[in-house]
Protein backbone atom coordinates (compact mmCIF):
# COMPACT_ATOMS: atom_id res chain seq x y z
CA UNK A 1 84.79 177.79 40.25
CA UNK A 2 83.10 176.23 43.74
CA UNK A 3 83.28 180.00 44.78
CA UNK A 4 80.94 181.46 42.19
CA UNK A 5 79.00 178.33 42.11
CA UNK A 6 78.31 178.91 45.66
CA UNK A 7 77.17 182.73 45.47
CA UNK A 8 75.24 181.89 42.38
CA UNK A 9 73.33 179.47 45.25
CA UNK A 10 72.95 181.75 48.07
CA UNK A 11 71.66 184.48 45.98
CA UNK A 12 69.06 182.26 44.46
CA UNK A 13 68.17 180.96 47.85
CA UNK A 14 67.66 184.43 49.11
CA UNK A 15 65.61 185.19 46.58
CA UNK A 16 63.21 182.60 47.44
CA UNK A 17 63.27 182.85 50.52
CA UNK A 18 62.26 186.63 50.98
CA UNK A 19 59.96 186.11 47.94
CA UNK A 20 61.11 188.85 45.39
CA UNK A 21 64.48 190.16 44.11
CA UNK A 22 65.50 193.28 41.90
CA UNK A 23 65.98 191.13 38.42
CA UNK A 24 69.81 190.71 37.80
CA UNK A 25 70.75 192.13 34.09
CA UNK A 26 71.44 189.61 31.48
CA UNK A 27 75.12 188.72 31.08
CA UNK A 28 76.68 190.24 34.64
CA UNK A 29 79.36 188.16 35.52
CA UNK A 30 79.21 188.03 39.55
CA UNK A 31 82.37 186.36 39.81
CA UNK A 32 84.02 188.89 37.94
CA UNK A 33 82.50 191.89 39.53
CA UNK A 34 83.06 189.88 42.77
CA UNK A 35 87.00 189.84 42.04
CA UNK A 36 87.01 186.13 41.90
CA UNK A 37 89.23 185.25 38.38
CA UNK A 38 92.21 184.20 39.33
CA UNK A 39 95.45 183.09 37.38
CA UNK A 40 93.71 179.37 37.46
CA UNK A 41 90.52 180.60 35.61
CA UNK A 42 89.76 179.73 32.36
CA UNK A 43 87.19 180.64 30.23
CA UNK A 44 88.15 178.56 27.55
CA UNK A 45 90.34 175.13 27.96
CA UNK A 46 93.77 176.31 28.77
CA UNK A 47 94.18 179.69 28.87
CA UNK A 48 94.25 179.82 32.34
CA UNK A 49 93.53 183.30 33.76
CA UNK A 50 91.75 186.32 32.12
CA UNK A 51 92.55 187.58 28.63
CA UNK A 52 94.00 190.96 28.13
CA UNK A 53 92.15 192.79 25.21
CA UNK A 54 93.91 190.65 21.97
CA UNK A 55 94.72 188.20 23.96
CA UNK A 56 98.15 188.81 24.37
CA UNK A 57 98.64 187.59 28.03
CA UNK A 58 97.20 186.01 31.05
CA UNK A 59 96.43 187.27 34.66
CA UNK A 60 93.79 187.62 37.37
CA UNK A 61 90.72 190.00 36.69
CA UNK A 62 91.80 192.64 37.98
CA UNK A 63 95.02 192.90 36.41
CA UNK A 64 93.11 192.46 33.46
CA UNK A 65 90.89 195.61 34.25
CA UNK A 66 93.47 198.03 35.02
CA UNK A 67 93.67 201.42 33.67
CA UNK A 68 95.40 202.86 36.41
CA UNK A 69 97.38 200.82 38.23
CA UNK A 70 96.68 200.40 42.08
CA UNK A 71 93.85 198.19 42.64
CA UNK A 72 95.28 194.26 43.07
CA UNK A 73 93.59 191.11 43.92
CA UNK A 74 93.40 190.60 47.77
CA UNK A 75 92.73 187.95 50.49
CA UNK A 76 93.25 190.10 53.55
CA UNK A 77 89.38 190.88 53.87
CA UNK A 78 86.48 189.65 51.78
CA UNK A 79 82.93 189.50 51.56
CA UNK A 80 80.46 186.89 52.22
CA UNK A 81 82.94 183.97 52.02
CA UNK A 82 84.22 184.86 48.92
CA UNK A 83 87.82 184.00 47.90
CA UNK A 84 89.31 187.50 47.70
CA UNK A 85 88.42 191.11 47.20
CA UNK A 86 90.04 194.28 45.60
CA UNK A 87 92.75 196.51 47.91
CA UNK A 88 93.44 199.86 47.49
CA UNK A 89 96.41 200.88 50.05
CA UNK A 90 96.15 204.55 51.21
CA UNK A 91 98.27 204.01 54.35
CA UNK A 92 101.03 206.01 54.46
CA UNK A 93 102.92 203.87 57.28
CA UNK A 94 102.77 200.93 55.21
CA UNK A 95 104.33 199.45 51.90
CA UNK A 96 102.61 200.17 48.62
CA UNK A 97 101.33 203.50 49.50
CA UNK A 98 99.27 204.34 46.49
CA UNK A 99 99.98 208.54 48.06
CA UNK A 100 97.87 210.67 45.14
CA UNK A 101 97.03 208.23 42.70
CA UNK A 102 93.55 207.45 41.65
CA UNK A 103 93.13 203.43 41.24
CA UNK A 104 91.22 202.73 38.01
CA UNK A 105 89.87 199.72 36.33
CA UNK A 106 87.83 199.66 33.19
CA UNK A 107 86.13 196.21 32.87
CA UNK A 108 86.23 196.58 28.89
CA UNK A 109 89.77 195.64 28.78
CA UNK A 110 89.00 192.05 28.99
CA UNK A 111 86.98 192.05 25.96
CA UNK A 112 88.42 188.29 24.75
CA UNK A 113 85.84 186.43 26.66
CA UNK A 114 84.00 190.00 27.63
CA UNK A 115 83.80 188.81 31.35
CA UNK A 116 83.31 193.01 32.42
CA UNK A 117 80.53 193.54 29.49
CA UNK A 118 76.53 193.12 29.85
CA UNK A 119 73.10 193.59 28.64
CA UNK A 120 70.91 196.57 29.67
CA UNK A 121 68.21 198.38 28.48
CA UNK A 122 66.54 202.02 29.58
CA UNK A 123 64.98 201.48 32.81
CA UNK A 124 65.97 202.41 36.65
CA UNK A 125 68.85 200.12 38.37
CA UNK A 126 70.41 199.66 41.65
CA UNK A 127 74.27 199.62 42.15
CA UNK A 128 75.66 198.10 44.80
CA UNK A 129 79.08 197.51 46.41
CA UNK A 130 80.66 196.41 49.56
CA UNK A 131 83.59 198.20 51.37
CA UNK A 132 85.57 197.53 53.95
CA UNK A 133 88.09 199.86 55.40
CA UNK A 134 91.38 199.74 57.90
CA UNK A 135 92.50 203.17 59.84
CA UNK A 136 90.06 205.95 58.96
CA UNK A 137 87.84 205.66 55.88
CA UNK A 138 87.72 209.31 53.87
CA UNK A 139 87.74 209.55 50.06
CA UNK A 140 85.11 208.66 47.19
CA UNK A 141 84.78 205.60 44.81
CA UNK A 142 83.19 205.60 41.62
CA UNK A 143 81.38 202.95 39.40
CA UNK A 144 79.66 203.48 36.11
CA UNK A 145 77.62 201.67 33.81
CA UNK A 146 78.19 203.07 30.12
CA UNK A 147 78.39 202.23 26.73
CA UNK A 148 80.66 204.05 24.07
CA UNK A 149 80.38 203.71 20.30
CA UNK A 150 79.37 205.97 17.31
CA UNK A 151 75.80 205.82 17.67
CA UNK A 152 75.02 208.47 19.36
CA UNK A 153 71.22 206.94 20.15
CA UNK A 154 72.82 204.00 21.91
CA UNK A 155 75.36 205.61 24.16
CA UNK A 156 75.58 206.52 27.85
CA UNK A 157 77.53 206.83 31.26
CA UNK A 158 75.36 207.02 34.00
CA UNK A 159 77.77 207.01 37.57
CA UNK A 160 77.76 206.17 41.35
CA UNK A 161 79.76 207.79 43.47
CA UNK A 162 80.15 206.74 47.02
CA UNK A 163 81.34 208.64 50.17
CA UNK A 164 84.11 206.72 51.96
CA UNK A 165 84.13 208.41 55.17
CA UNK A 166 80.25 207.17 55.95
CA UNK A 167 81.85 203.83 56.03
CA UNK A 168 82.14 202.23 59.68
CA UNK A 169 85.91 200.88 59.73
CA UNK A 170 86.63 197.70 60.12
CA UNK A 171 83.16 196.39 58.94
CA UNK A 172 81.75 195.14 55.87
CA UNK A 173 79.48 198.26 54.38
CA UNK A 174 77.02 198.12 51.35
CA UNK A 175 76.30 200.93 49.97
CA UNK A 176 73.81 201.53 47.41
CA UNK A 177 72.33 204.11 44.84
CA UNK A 178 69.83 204.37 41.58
CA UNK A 179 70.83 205.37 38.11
CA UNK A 180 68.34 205.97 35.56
CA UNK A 181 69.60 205.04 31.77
CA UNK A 182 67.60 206.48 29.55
CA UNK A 183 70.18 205.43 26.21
CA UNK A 184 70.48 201.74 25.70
CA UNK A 185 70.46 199.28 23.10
CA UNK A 186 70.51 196.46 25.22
CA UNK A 187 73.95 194.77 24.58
CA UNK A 188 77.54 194.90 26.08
CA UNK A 189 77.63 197.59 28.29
CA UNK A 190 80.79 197.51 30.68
CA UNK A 191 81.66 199.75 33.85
CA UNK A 192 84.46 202.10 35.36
CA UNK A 193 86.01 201.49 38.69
CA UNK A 194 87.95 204.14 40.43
CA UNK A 195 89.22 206.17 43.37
CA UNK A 196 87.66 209.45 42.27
CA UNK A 197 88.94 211.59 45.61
CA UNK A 198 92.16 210.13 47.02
CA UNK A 199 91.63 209.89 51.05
CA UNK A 200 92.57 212.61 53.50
CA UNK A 201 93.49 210.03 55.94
CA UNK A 202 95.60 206.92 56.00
CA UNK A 203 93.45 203.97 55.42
CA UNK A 204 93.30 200.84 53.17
CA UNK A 205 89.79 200.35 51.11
CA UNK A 206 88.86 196.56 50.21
CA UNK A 207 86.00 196.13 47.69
CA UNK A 208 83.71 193.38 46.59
CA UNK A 209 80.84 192.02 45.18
CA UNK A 210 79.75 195.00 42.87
CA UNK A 211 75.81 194.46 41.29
CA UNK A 212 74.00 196.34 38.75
CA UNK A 213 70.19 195.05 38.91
CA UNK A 214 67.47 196.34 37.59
CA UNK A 215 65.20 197.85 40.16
CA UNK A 216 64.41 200.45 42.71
CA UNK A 217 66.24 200.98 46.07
CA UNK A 218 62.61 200.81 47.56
CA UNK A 219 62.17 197.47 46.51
CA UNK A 220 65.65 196.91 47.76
CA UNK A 221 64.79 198.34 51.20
CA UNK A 222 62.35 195.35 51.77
CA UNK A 223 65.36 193.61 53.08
CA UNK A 224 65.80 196.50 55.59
CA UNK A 225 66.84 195.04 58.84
CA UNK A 226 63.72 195.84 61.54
CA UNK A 227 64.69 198.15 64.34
CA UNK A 228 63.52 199.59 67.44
CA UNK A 229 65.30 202.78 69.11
CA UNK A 230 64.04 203.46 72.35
CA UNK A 231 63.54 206.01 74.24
CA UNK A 232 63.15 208.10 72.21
CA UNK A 233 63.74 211.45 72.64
CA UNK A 234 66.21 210.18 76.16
CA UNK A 235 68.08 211.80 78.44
CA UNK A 236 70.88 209.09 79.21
CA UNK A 237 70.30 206.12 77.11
CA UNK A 238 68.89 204.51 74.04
CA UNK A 239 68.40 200.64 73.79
CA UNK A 240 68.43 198.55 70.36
CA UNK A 241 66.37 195.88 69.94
CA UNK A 242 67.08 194.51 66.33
CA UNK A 243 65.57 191.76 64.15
CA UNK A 244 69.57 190.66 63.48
CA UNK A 245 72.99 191.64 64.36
CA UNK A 246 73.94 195.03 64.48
CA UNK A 247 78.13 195.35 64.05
CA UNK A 248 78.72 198.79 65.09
CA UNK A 249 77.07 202.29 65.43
CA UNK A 250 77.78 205.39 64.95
CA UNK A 251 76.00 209.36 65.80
CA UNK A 252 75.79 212.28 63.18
CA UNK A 253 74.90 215.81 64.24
CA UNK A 254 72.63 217.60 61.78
CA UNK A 255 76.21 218.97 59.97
CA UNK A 256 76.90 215.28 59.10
CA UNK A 257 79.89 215.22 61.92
CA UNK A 258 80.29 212.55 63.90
CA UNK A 259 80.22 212.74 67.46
CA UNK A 260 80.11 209.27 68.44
CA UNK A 261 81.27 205.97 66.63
CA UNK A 262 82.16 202.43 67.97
CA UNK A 263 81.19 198.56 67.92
CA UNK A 264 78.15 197.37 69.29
CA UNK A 265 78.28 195.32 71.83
CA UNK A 266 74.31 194.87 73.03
CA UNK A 267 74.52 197.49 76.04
CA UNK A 268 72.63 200.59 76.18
CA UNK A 269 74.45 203.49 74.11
CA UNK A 270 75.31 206.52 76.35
CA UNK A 271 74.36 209.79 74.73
CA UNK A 272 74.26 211.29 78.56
CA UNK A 273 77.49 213.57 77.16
CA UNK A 274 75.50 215.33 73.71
CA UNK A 275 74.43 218.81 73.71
CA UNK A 276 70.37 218.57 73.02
CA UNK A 277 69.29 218.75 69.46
CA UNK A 278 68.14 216.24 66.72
CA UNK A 279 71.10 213.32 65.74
CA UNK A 280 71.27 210.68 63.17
CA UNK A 281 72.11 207.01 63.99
CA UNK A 282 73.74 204.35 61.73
CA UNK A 283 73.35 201.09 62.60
CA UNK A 284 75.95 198.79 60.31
CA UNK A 285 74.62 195.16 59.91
CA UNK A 286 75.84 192.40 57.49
CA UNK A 287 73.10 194.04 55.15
CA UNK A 288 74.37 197.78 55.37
CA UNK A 289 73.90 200.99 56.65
CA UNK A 290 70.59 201.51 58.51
CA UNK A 291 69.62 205.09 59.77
CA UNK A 292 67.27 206.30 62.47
CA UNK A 293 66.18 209.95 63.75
CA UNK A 294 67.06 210.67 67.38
CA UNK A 295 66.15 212.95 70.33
CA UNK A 296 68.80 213.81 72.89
CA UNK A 297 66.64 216.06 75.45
């Protein structure tokens, strides 16, 4: 597909341009974990789409995955120029209102042409998603990497769970976090996808481009966008000056509540109305969540 062709190239020429990347694990299908398959794939000649486990039908790769249903291919909002992501509708007020159930795929079930299975070994890893969310994110999504099996020596399910409600709606969010495996025989590993904690609120949560790579989130925070808060402590203002686009912004108080949340638009953020004490700002770029310690006097 020109789609996966295409990430396959920006990713390499990221790599080389920032002169290092976490080493992708052997056999991880991006596409796949990038929602990509459609009914026109084919891993072999002709069997257009993704097999079921046996084989017995056809569909797009996330049909495929399913466990519970919920989750469906999507086009509404995706990543990076990418061809479509994964929806999960928690609005009440529309059509398709998923209500209590928890979405689930488990990438095993395409086991024809194992596009959901690869290699790793003991070692530390990285996994990383992006979310986007319409109305007001809440909830928690969880990913695994595992391997079942009877040998015991071989087996493990180490998981990432991610809170929703830190997500800035209606922008793009990676969000990150290590596992450690410390089982592994190196081959055919797969992953869980779910909605772990339904959302409180009524919102829609769009997923893409899921990575396992081996690696440490400090070597993932060279790519940290470079940021200057200033003053700081203030009394009124602060000022951004960033090394690339910042999206949106939000304020934390030392509870984790937020008092303050909206798009950035270059201007000077007003914190003239906060009671004095010690916040938290998130900056959302294109390349995540970025926090910084602030000082309203």
């Amino acid at each position: 597909m020109k789609t996966s062709l295409l990430k396959k190239l920006i990713t390499l020429i990221t790599c080389l341009a920032v002169g290092y990347c976490n080493a992708q694990i052997t056999g991880f299908d991006s596409s796949a974990y990038g929602f990509e398959y459609d009914t026109g794939y084919e891993a072999t000649p002709g069997d257009m789409g993704v097999l079921y486990a046996g084989g017995s039908s056809t569909g797009n790769i996330v049909e495929a995955w399913t466990q519970v249903a919920g989750f469906e291919q999507s086009t509404d909002f995706t990543h990076n120029g990418s061809s479509y992501s994964m929806k999960a509708n928690y609005d009440s007020n529309t059509a398709g209102d998923l209500g209590t159930v928890k979405a689930k795929l488990q990438t095993y079930r395409s086991n024809v042409n194992k596009e959901g299975n690869f290699d790793i070994v003991t070692g530390t890893y990285v996994l990383s998603v992006w979310f986007y969310i319409t109305g007001t994110p809440s909830g928690n999504a969880k990913f695994t990497a595992q391997k079942g099996g009877s040998v015991p020596a071989n087996k493990f399910n180490e998981a990432a769970n991610f809170d929703l409600s830190t997500v800035t709606a209606g922008v793009w969010t990676q969000m990150q976090t290590e596992i450690t495996i410390t089982t592994a025989d190196g081959t055919e590993a797969w992953s869980t996808i779910n909605i772990s904690t339904v959302p409180s609120t009524d919102c829609v949560i769009y997923m893409d481009d899921f990575t396992i790579t081996q690696g440490t989130l400090s070597a993932q925070k060279a790519k940290d966008i470079k940021f200057l808060v200033y003053p700081n402590p203030s009394t009124n203002n602060i000022n951004i000056t960033s090394s690339e686009a910042i999206q949106s912004y939000k304020i934390l108080d030392i509870l984790g509540k937020t008092v303050a949340s909206q798009k950035y638009n270059k201007d000077a953020i007003d914190i003239s109305s906060l009671t004095k004490g010690v916040y938290v700002l998130q900056l959302a770029s294109k390349n995540g969540i970025f926090s910084k310690r602030i000082v309203k006097k």
